[in-house]
C-alpha atoms as a PDB file:
ATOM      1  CA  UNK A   1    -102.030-100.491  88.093  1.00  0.00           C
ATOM      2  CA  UNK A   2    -101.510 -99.652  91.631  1.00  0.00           C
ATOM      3  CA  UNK A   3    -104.640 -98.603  93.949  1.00  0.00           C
ATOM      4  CA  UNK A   4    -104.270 -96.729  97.700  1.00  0.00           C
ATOM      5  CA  UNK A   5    -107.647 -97.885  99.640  1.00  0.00           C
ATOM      6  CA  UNK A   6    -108.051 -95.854 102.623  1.00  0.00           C
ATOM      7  CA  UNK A   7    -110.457 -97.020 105.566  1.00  0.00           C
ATOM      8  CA  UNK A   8    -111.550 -95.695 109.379  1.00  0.00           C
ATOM      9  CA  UNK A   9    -112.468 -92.280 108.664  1.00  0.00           C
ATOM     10  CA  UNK A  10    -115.918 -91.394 110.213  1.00  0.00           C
ATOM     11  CA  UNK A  11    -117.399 -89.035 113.107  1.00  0.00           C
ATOM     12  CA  UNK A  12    -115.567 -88.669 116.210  1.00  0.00           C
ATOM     13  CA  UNK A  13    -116.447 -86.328 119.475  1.00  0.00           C
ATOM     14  CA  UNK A  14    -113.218 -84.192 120.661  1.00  0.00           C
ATOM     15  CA  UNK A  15    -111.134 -86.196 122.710  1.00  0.00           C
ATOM     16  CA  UNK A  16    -111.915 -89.325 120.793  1.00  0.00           C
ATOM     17  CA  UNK A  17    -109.980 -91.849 118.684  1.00  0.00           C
ATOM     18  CA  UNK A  18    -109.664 -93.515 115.394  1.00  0.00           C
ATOM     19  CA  UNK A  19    -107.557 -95.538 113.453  1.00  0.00           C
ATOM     20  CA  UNK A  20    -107.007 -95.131 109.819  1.00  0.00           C
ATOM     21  CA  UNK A  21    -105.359 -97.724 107.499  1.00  0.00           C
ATOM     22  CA  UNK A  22    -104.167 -98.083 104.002  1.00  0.00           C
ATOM     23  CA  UNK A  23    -103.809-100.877 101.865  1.00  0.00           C
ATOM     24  CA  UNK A  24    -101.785-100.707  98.496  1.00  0.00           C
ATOM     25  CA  UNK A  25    -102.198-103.161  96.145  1.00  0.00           C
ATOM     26  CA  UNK A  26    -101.314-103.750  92.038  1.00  0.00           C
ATOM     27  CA  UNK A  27     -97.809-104.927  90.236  1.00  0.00           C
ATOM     28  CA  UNK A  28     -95.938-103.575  93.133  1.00  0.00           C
ATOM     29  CA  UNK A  29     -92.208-104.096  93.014  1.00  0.00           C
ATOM     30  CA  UNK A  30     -91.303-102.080  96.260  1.00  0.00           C
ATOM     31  CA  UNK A  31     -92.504 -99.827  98.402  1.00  0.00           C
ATOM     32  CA  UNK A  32     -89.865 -96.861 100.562  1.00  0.00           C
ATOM     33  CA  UNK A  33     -91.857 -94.471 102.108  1.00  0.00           C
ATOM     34  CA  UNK A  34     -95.719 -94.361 103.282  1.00  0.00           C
ATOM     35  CA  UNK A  35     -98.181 -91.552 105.119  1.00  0.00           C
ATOM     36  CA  UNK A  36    -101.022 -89.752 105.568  1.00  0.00           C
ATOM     37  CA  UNK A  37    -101.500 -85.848 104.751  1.00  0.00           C
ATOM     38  CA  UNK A  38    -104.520 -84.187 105.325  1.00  0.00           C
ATOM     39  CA  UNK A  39    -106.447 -81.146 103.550  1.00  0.00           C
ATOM     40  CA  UNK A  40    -108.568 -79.018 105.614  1.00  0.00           C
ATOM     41  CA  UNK A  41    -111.684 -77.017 103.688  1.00  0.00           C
ATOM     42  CA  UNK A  42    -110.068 -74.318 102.353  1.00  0.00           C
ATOM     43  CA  UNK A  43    -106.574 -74.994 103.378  1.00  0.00           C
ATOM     44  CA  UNK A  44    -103.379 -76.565 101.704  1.00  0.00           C
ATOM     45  CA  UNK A  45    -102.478 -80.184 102.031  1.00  0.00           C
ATOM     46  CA  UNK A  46    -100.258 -80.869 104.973  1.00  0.00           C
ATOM     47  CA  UNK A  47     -98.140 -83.580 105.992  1.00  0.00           C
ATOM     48  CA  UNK A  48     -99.199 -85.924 109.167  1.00  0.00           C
ATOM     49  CA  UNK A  49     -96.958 -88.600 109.533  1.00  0.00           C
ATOM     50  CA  UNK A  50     -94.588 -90.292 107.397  1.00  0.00           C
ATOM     51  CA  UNK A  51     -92.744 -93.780 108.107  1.00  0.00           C
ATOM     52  CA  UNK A  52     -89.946 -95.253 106.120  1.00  0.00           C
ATOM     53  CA  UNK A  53     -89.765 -99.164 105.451  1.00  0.00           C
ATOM     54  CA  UNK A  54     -87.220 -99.339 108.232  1.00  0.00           C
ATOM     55  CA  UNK A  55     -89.500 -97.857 110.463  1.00  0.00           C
ATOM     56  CA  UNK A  56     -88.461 -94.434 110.912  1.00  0.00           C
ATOM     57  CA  UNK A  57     -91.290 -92.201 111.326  1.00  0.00           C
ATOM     58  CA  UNK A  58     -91.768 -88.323 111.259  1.00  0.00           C
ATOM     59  CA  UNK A  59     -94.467 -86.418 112.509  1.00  0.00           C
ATOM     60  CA  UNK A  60     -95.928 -82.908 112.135  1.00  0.00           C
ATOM     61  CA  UNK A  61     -95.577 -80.651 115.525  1.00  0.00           C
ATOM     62  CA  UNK A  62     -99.356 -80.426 115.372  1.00  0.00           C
ATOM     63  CA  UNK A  63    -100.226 -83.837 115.953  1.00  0.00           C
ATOM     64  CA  UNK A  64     -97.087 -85.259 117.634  1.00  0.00           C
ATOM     65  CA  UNK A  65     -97.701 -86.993 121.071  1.00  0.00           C
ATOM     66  CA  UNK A  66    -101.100 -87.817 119.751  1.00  0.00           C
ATOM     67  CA  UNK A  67    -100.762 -89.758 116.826  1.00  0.00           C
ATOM     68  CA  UNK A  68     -98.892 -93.031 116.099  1.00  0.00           C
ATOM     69  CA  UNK A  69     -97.961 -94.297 112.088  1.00  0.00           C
ATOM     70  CA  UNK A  70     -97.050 -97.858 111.632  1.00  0.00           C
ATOM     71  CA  UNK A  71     -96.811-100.362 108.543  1.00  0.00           C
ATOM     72  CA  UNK A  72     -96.832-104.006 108.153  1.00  0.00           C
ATOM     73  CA  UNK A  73     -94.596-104.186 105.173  1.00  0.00           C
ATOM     74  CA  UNK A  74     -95.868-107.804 104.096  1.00  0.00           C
ATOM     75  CA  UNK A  75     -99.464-106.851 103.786  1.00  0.00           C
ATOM     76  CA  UNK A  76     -98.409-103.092 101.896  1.00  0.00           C
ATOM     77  CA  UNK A  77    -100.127-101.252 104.172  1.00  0.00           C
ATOM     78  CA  UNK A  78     -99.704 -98.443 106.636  1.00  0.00           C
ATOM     79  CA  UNK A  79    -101.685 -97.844 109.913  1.00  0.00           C
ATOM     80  CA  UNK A  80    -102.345 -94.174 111.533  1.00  0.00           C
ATOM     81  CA  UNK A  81    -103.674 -94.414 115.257  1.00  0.00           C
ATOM     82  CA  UNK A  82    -105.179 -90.759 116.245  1.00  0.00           C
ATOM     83  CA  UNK A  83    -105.840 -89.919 120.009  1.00  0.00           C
ATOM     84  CA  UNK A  84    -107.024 -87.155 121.863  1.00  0.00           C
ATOM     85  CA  UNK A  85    -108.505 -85.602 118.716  1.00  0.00           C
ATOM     86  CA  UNK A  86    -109.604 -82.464 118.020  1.00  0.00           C
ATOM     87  CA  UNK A  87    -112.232 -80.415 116.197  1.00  0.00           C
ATOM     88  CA  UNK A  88    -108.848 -78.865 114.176  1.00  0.00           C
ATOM     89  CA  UNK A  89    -108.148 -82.460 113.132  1.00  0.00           C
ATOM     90  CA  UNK A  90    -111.421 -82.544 111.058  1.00  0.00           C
ATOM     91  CA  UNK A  91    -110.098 -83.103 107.269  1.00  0.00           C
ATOM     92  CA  UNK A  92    -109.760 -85.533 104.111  1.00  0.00           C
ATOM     93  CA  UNK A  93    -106.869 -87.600 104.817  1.00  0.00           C
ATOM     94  CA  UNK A  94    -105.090 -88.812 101.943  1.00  0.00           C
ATOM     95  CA  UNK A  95    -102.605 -91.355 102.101  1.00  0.00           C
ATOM     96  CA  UNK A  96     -99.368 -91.501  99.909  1.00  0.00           C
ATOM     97  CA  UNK A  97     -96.757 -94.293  99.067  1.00  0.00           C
ATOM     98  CA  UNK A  98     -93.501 -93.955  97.382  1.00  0.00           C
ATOM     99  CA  UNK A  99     -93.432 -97.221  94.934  1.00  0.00           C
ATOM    100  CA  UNK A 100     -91.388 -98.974  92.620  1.00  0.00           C
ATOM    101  CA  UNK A 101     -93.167-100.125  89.483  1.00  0.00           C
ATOM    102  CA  UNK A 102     -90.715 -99.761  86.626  1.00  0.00           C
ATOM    103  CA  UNK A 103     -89.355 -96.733  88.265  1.00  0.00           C
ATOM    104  CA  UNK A 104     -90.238 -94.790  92.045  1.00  0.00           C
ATOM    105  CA  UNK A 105     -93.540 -92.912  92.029  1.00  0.00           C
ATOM    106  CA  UNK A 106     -95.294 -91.014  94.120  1.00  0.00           C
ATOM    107  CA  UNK A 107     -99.190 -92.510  94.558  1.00  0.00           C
ATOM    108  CA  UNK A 108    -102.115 -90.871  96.595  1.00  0.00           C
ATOM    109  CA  UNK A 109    -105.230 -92.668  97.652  1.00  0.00           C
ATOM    110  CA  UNK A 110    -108.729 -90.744  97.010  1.00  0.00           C
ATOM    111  CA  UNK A 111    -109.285 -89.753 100.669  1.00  0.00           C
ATOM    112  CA  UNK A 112    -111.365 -90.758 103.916  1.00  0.00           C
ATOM    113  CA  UNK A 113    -113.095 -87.934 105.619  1.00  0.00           C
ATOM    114  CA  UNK A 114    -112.325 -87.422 109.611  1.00  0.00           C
ATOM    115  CA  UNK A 115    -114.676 -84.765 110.659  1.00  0.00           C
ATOM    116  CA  UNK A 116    -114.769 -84.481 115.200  1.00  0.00           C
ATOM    117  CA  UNK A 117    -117.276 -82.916 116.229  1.00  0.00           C
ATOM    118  CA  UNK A 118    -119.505 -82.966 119.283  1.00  0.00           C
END
């Protein structure tokens, strides 16, 4: 009923950039929260950036000052900008909405790959 299409993942050299976005989509009633986590190979999955419909955001220490989240409520969908990026970076970033159907869920896209490497 509700899909989480992720987009922008891809090859970068350190130092580089790329922009990830999300789109949500299906018999959506509302949506709160939105964000990206990421899963390493071989590690847990770990929060990146969250943003609340208001606006207010919250970042992990690790990518703070390099990383920007935004959302354009109208179109669902929720933007991460990464700079300065690192071979540490290199993961499957999921990302995750809190929506109202019938009641709040939590919903996960299937993952984009960011892998930075020179």
């Amino acid at each position: 009923q509700v899909q989480l299409v992720e987009s922008g993942g891809g090859l970068v050299q350190p130092g580089g950039s790329l922009r990830l976005s999300c789109a949500a989509s299906g018999s959506i009633f509302s949506i709160n929260a939105m964000g990206w986590y990421r899963q390493a190979p071989g590690k847990q999955r770990e929060l990146v950036a969250t943003i609340t419909r208001g606006g207010t955001t919250n970042y992990a220490d690790s990518v703070k000052g390099r990383s920007t989240i935004s959302r354009d409520n109208a179109k669902d969908t929720v933007y991460l900008q990464m700079n300065s990026l690192k071979p540490e970076d290199t993961a499957v970033y999921y990302c995750y909405a809190r929506i109202f159907i019938r009641t709040w869920d939590d919903y996960w896209g299937p993952g984009t790959q960011v892998t930075v490497s020179s």
